[in-house]
Each structure stands twice: as structure tokens, then as C-alpha cells.
Protein backbone atom coordinates (compact mmCIF):
# COMPACT_ATOMS: atom_id res chain seq x y z
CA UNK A 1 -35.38 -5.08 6.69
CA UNK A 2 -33.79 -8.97 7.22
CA UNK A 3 -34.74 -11.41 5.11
CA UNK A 4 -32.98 -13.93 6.93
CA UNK A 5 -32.45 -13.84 10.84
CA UNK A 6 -31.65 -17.27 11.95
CA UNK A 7 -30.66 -18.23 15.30
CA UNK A 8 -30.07 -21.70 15.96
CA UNK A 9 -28.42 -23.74 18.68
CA UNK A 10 -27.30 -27.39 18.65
CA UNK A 11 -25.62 -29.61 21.14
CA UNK A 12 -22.85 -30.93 20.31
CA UNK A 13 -20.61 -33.52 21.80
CA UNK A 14 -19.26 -32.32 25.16
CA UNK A 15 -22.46 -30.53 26.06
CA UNK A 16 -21.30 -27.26 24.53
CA UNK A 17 -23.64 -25.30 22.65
CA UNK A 18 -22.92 -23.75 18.90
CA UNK A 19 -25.10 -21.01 18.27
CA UNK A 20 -25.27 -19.50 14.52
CA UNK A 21 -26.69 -16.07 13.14
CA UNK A 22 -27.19 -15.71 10.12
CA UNK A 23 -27.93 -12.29 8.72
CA UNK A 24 -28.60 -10.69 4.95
CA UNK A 25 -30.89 -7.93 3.40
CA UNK A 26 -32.31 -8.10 -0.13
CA UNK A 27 -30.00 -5.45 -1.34
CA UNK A 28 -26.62 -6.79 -0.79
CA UNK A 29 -24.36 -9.43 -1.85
CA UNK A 30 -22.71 -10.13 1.56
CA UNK A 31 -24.76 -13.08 3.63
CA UNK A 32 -23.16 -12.77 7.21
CA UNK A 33 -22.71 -15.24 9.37
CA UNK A 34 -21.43 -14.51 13.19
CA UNK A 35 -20.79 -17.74 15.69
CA UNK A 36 -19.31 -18.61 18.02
CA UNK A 37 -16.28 -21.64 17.91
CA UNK A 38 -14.87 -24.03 20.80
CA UNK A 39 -12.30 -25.27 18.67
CA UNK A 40 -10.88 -22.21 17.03
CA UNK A 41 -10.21 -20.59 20.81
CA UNK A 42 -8.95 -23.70 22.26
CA UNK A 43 -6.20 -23.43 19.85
CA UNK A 44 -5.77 -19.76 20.41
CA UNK A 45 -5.81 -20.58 24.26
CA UNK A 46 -2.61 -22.16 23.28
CA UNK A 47 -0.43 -19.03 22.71
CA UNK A 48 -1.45 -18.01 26.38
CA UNK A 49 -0.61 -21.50 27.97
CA UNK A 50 2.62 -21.67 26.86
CA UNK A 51 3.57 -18.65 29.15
CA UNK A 52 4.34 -16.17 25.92
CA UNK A 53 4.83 -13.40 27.66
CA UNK A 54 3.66 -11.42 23.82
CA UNK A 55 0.29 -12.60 25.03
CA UNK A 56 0.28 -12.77 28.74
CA UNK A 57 -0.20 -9.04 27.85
CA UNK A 58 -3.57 -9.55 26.93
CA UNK A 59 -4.59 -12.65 29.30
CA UNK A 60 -2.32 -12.23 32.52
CA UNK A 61 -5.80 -12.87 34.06
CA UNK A 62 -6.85 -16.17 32.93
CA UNK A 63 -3.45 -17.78 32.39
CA UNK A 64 -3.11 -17.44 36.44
CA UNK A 65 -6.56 -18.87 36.83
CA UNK A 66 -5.60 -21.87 34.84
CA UNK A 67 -1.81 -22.49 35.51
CA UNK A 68 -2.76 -24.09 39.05
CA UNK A 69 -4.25 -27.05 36.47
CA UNK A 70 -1.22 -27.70 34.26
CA UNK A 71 0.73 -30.91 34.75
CA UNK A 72 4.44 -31.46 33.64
CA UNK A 73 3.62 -33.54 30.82
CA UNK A 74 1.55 -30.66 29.72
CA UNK A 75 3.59 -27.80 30.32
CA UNK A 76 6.81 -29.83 28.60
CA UNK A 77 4.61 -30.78 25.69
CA UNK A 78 3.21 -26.72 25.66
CA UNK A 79 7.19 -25.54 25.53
CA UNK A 80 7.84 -28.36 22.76
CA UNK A 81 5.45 -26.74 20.49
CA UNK A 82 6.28 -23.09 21.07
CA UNK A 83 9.90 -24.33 20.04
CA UNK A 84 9.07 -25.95 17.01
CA UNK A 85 6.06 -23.52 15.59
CA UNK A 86 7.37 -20.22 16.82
CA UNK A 87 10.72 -20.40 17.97
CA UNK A 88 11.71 -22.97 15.36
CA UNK A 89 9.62 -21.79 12.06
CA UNK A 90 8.27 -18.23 13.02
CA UNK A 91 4.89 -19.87 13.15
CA UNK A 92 2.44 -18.43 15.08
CA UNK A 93 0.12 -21.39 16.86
CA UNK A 94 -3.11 -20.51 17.21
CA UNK A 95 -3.50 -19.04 13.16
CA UNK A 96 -1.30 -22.20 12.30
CA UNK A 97 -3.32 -24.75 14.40
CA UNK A 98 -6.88 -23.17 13.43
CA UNK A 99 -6.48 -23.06 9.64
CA UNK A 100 -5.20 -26.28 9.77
CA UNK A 101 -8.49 -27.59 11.52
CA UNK A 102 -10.44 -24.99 9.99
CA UNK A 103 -10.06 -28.34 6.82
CA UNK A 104 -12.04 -30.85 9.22
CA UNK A 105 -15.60 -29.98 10.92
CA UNK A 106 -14.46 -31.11 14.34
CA UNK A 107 -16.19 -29.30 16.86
CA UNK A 108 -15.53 -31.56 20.39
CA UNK A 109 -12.21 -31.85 21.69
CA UNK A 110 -12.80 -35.98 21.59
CA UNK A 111 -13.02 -34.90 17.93
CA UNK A 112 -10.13 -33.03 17.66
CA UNK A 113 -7.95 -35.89 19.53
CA UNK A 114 -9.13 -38.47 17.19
CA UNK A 115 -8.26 -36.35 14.35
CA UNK A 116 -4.62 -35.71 15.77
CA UNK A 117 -4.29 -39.55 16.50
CA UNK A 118 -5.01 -40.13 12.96
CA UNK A 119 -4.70 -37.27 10.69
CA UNK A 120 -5.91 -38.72 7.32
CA UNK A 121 -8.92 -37.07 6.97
CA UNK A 122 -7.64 -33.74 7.99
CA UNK A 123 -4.29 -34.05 5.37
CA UNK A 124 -6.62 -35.01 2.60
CA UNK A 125 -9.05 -32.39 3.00
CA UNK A 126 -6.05 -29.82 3.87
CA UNK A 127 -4.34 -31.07 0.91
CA UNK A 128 -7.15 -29.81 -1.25
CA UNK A 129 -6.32 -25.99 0.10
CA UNK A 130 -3.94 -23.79 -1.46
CA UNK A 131 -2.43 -23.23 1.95
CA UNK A 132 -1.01 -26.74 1.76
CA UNK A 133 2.73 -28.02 1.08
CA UNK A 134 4.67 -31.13 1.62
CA UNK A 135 7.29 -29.29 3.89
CA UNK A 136 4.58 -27.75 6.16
CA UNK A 137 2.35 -30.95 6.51
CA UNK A 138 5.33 -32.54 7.68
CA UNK A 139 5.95 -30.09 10.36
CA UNK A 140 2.21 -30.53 11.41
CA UNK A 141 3.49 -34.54 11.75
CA UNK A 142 6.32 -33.38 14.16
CA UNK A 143 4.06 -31.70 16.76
CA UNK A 144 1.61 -34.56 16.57
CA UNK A 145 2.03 -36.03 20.01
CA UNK A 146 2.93 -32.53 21.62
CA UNK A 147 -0.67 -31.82 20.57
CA UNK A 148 -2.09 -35.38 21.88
CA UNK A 149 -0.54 -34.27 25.20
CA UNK A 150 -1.67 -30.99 24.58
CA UNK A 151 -5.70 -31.73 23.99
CA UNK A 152 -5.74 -34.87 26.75
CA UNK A 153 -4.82 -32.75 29.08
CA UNK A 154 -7.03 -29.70 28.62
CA UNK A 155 -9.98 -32.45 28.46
CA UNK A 156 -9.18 -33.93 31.46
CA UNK A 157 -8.37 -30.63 33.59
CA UNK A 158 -11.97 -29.71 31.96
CA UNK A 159 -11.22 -27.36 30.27
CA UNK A 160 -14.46 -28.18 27.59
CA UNK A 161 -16.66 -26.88 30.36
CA UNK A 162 -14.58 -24.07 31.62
CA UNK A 163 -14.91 -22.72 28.45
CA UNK A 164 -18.44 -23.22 28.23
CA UNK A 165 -18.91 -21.54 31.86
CA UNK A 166 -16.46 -18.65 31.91
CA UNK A 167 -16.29 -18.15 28.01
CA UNK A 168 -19.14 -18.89 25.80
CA UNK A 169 -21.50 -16.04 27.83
CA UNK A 170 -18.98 -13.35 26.91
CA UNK A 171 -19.02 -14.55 23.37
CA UNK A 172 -22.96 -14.85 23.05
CA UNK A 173 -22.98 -11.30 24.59
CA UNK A 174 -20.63 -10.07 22.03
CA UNK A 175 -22.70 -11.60 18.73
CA UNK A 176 -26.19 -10.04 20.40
CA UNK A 177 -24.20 -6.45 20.49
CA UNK A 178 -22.37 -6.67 17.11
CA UNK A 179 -24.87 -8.35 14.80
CA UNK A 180 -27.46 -5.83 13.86
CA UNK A 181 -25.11 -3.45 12.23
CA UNK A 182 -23.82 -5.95 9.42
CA UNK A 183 -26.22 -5.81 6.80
CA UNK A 184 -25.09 -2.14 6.42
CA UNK A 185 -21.86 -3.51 4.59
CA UNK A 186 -21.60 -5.34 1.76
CA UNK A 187 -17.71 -6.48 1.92
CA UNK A 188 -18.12 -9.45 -0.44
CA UNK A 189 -18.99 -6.37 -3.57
CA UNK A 190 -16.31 -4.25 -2.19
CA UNK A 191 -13.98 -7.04 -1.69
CA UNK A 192 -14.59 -8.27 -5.60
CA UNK A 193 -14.06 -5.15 -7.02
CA UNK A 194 -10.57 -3.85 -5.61
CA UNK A 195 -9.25 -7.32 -6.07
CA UNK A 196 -11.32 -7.72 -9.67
CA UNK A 197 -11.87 -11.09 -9.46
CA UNK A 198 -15.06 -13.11 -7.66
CA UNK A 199 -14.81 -14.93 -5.01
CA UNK A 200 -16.02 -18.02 -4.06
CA UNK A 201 -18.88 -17.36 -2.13
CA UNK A 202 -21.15 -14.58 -0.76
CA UNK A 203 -20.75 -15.78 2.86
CA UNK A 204 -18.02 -14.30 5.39
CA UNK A 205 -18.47 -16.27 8.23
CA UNK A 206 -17.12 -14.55 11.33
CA UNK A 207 -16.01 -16.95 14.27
CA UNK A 208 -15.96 -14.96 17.54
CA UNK A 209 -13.84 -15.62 19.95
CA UNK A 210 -12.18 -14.69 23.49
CA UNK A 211 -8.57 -15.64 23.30
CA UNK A 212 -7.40 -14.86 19.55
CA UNK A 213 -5.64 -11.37 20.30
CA UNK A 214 -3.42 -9.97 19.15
CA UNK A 215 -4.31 -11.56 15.92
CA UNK A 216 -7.15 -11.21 13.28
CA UNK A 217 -6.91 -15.34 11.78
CA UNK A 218 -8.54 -16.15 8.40
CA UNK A 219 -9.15 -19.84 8.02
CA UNK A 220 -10.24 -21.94 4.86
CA UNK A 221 -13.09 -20.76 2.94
CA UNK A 222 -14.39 -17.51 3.11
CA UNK A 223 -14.21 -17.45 7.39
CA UNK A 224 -11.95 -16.12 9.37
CA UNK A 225 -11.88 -15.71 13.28
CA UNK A 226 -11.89 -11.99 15.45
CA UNK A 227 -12.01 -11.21 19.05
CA UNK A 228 -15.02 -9.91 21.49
CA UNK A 229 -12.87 -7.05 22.35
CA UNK A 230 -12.53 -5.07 19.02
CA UNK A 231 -15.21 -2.90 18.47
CA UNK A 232 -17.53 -3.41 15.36
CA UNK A 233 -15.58 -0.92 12.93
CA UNK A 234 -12.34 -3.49 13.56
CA UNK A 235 -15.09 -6.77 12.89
CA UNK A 236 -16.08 -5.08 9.38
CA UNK A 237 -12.42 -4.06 8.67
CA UNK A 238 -11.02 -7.53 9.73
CA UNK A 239 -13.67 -9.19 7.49
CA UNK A 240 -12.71 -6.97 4.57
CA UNK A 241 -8.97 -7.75 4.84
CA UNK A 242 -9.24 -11.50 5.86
CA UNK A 243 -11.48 -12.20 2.66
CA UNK A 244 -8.95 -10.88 0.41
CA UNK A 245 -6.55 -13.76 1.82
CA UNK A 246 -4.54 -14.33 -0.78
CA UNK A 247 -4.80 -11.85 -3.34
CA UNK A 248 -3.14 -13.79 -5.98
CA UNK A 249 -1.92 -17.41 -6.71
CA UNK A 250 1.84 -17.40 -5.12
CA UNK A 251 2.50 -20.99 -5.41
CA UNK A 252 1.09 -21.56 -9.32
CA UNK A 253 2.28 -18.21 -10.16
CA UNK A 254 6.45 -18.22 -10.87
CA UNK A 255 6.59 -15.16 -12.69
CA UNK A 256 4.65 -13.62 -9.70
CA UNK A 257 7.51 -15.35 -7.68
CA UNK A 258 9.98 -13.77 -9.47
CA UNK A 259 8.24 -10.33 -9.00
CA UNK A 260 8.22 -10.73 -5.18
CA UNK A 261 11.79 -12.13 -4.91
CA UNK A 262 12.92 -9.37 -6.98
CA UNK A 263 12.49 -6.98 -3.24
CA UNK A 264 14.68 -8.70 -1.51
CA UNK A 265 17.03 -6.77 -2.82
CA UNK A 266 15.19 -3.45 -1.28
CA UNK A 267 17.54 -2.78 1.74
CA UNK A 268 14.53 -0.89 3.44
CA UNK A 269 12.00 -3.84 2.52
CA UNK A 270 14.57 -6.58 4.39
CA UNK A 271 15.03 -4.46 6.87
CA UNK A 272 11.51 -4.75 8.39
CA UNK A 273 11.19 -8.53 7.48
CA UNK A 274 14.40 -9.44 9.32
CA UNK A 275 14.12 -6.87 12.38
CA UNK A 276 10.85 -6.92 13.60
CA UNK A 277 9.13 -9.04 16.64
CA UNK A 278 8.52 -12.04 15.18
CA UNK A 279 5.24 -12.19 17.54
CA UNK A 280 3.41 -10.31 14.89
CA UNK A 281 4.26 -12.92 11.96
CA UNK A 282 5.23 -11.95 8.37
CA UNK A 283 8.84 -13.25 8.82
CA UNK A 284 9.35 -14.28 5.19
CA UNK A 285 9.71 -11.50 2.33
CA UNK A 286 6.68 -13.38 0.43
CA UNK A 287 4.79 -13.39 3.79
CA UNK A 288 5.15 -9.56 4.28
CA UNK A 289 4.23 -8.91 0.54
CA UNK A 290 1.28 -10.42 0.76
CA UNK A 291 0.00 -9.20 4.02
CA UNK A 292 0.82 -5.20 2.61
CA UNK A 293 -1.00 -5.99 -0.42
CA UNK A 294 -3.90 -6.71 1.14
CA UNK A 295 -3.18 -4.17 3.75
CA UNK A 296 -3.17 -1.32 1.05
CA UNK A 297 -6.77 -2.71 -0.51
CA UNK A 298 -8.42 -2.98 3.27
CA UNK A 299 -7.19 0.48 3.55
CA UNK A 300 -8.97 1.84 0.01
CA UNK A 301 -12.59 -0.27 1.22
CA UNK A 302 -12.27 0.71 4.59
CA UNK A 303 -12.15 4.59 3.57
CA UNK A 304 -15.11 3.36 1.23
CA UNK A 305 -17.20 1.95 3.72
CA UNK A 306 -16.34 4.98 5.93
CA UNK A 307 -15.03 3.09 8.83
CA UNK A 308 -11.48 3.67 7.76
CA UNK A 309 -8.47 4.42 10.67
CA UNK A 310 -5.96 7.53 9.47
CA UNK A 311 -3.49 5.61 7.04
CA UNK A 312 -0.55 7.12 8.63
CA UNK A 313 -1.59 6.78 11.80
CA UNK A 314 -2.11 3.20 10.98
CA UNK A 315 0.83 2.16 9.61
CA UNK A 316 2.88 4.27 11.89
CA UNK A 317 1.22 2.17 15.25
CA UNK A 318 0.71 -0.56 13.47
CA UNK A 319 2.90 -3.90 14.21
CA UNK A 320 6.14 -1.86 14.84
CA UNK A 321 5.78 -0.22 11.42
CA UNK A 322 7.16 -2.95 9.08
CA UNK A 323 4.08 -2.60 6.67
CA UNK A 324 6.47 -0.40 3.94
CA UNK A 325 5.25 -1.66 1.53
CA UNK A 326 1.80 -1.33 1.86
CA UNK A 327 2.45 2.50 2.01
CA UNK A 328 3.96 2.60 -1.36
CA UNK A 329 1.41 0.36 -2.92
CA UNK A 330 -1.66 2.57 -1.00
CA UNK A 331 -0.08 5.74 -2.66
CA UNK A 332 0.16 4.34 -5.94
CA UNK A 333 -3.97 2.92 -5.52
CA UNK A 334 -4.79 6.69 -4.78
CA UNK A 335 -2.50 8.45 -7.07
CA UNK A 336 -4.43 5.93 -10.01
CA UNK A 337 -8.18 6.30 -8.93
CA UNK A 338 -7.86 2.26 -7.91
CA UNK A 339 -9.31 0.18 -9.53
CA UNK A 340 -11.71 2.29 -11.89
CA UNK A 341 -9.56 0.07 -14.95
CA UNK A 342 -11.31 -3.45 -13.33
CA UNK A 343 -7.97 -4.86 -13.04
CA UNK A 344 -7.02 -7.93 -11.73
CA UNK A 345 -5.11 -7.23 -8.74
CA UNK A 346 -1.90 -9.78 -9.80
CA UNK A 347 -1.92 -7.45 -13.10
CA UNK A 348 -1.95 -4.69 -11.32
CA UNK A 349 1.31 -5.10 -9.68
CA UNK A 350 2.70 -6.44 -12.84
CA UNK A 351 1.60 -3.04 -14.85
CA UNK A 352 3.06 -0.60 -11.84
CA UNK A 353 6.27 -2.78 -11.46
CA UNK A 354 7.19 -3.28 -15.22
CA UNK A 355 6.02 0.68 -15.44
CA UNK A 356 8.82 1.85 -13.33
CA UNK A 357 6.30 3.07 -10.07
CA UNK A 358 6.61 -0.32 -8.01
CA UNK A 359 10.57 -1.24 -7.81
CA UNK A 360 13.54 -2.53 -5.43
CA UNK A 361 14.64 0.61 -3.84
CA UNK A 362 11.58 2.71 -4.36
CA UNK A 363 9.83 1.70 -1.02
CA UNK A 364 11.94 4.71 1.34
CA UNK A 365 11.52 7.13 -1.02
CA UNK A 366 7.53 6.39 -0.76
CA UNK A 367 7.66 5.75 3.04
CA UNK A 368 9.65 8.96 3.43
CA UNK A 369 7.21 11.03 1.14
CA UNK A 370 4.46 9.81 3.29
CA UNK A 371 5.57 10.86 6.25
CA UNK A 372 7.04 13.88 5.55
């Protein structure tokens, strides 16, 4: 039985309605909360403007419907910031943009143009995040009027209420189908113990939205945003991976640095970073480490939950394969009965690394033994 079902609706400016559920039972530690977010698929309707053709495979549809409205201001500005997020950096824009607003509470695109037109508020709360660094907020400053361009003209083609109109149904639609079933998983317990640490909160707050796929996005805090499409197994799984976001403290950590650095002398390991589609992300060898880590302790709560997909069927389909590492570490999780020692996850890897089980040059021998 609930003991909290919450539905409530506010206006906010622009007309546009934000409408929260809000769902926990008395027997587990996860409080879910499923909504809907303007802002978070404006920014993903960004990938699809700029004509990527990696997502005109999913939205053919409504970039046609739409292209009749773009200007050549706005299409120059839209090819400006492809160039210097994804062609430039190996950025992707819409996870970029939306966990960089994810720091402010703007909801309205007014908002979010008076935020861009002075960013203060948004570097001081980003600041605060351990996603922040001097060298990326200053590559947020060089796309600064692209973005202007960007939001002035998707308010004036009215774009606020085609959203609203063509959209936000879907999305409501979606939420009424999906949120029932959540209580039944408690992803905050399962998430706590594989990594064996707490996290910060009890509340995953799931933003749904039309135009995020490919991509699963976490955000700041304990939120991260999923798409209408994916049925409710993928919602639970996506919440159980995003959560986990990041598993350990790269940037404070130097020994942990040291640890990571130490593959890119795996031939295999570089092999995937360097040769893959960049549209799927994890371009950087620290970037790729830390998405298979968490990778390999989805997989173990997934099978736990019982809504797991066939390991090596996953990682076989999954972004072109590149997730090698994630295969070793998975093997090594089962092979050890993870995490009956209530191990810290960072002193995990330490223990199988300095052990001999988790080297450079290992990570074929694993893949191959997999597969085999």
C-alpha cells in the first residue's frame, strides 16, 4: 500500500505545467519521484536541431516538422555549438547542457536566458558540484552567446508551447503507465550496498522526457533524466546505474588517478576509447573507467532485482562493444560473491588491482574468456 501518492501541478512561467509524483511504501528506502521537465528536453532537443544525423535516427520526424522554423542566426549558432561541445571536446550537448542547469532551478526558458546572460548564479552553485573544473566552466563561457541565440530563438519560433502541445501529453501518458510499479524496487538499498557507501539521499528523482535518446543523463543530486520510449525494466535499470554516478572521488583521489592511468597502457583498453563513435561519449580513458565500473555494479543489482538483460548479450550490442572493462570487472564481482565483504567500492578496485586480478593487459584475456 502507498503511503505517499502525491500529484501536484503548478504553473509556471510560460504557461507550462510541472506535474510531480511522488511515490514510497513503508517498507523501502527508495522515495520515487517521476516528472516531467521543460528544461531538461529543450536541451536534449538540441542534439536533434543541429541536424546530427546520430540522432536524426531517432527524431527524423520532428526535426522536419520544426526545420521550416529555423532562422540563419539559429542554425549558424546550432553548428557553432556542435563544433565546440562535440566536434571540438567530445562533449555530448544535451547531458553537458542539462547537468550544467540541473545546478539552477530554472524552469521557463525567460529563466534559462537570463541565467545564460548572466551566469553567476549558475557557476556558483555549479561550482559547489564535484562535476565542476576551471577548464570546463570556461568552455561553458565560450558557447555563451551560441546558446543566447540558441534559446531566443526557440522562444520566439514558440517553441515553449509546442512543447507543451505536441510533448507534455506524451510525457504525462508515460508517468500514468510507469508509476505504479516503482515501489516494488528499492534501488537506493541496492545501490548502497554494492557501492558500500550511503548516499546522499533516499530520493531518485526521475525526469521524463521525449527527446533524450540515445542517452540515459544523470544530473546533480540524486536525479537523472530517461526517455518515454524505454520500457519500465530500462527506467529501474537506468535509475540503478545513474545513482551510482560517480562511484568514487576521481578528482580528490590521486592515487585512484594513478590506478586508472595505469590502463592506458592496456592496448585492448585504448583501443575502444580511441576507436569508437564518439556519439556514445566515454572518449577519455578516465571517462570509460568510470562508466564500466558502474556498468559492472548495474549489471550485479539488475540480476538482483530480476530485471537484468543477458550480460553478454549486453555488452556485445551495447555501444559498439567498448565496455571491456566492465566485463572483466563483472567477472571478478561474480567470481568473489560481490560485495558480501561490505567493501567500499574505491577499495575494491585497489584490493583486485594490487592482488594481481585487475591489471594492464588482463582485460582480452577476460573479454576473450567471456565470450568464448
Amino acid at each position: 500500500m502507498l503511503s505517499l501518492n502525491i500529484i501536484k501541478i503548478l504553473l509556471i512561467a510560460g504557461g507550462l505545467a510541472l506535474i510531480t509524483q511522488t511515490v514510497k511504501t513503508d517498507t523501502t528506502m527508495t522515495n520515487w519521484k517521476i516528472e516531467p521537465s521543460f528544461k531538461y528536453d529543450l536541451f536534449c532537443f538540441l542534439n536533434i536541431m543541429t541536424g546530427d544525423p546520430f540522432y536524426l535516427d531517432y527524431y527524423q520526424a520532428d526535426y522536419d516538422s520544426y526545420k521550416p522554423r529555423l532562422t540563419p542566426e539559429a542554425v549558424n549558432a546550432l553548428a557553432a555549438l556542435k563544433k565546440k561541445l562535440k566536434e571540438d571536446n567530445g562533449t555530448i550537448i544535451s547531458a553537458w547542457l542539462c547537468l550544467y542547469f540541473s545546478a539552477v532551478d530554472d524552469n521557463s526558458i525567460d529563466e534559462l536566458i537570463e541565467t545564460t546572460k548572466e551566469p553567476s548564479r549558475l557557476k556558483e552553485n555549479f561550482s559547489k558540484t564535484i562535476y565542476h573544473s576551471d577548464e570546463n566552466w570556461e568552455l561553458f563561457v565560450s558557447v555563451k552567446n551560441e546558446l543566447i541565440t540558441i534559446l531566443e530563438f526557440l522562444k520566439s519560433s514558440g517553441y515553449p508551447e509546442y512543447w507543451q502541445r505536441n510533448v507534455l501529453p506524451k510525457i504525462i501518458a508515460a508517468i500514468d503507465k510507469l508509476r505504479p510499479g516503482l515501489p516494488n524496487y528499492d534501488v537506493i538499498k541496492e545501490n548502497e550496498y554494492f557501492l558500500g557507501f550511503k548516499l546522499p539521499s533516499d530520493t531518485i528523482t526521475v525526469y521524463m522526457l521525449y527527446f533524450c535518446k540515445p542517452h540515459g543523463i544523470r544530473i546533480t543530486g540524486t536525479r537523472f533524466l530517461t526517455s518515454i520510449d524505454w520500457p519500465f525494466e530500462i527506467l529501474v535499470r537506468n535509475a540503478a546505474h545513474e545513482m551510482m554516478h560517480p562511484p568514487y572521488d576521481y578528482k580528490g583521489d590521486s592515487e585512484l588517478r594513478e590506478l586508472i592511468e595505469g590502463f592506458s597502457a592496456d592496448e585492448f583498453v585504448m583501443d575502444k576509447v580511441n576507436n569508437h563513435n564518439p556519439s556514445f561519449g566515454y572518449n577519455t580513458l578516465d571517462g570509460l573507467f568510470e562508466e564500466d565500473c558502474v556498468q559492472s555494479l548495474d549489471q550485479m543489482i539488475n540480476e538482483s532485482l530480476n530485471i537484468s538483460k543477458d550480460a553478454r548479450k549486453r555488452w556485445q550490442e551495447s555501444d559498439e562493444g567498448i565496455h571491456v572493462l566492465a566485463i572483466a570487472l563483472y567477472q571478478i564481482m561474480k567470481e568473489e560473491n560481490y560485495n558480501n565483504r561490505h567493501e567500499v567500492f574505491r577499495d575494491f578496485l585497489f584490493r583486485i588491482h594490487s592482488s594481481g586480478k585487475f591489471k594492464p593487459g588482463m582485460i582480452k584475456d577476460y573479454y576473450d574468456k567471456f565470450y568464448k
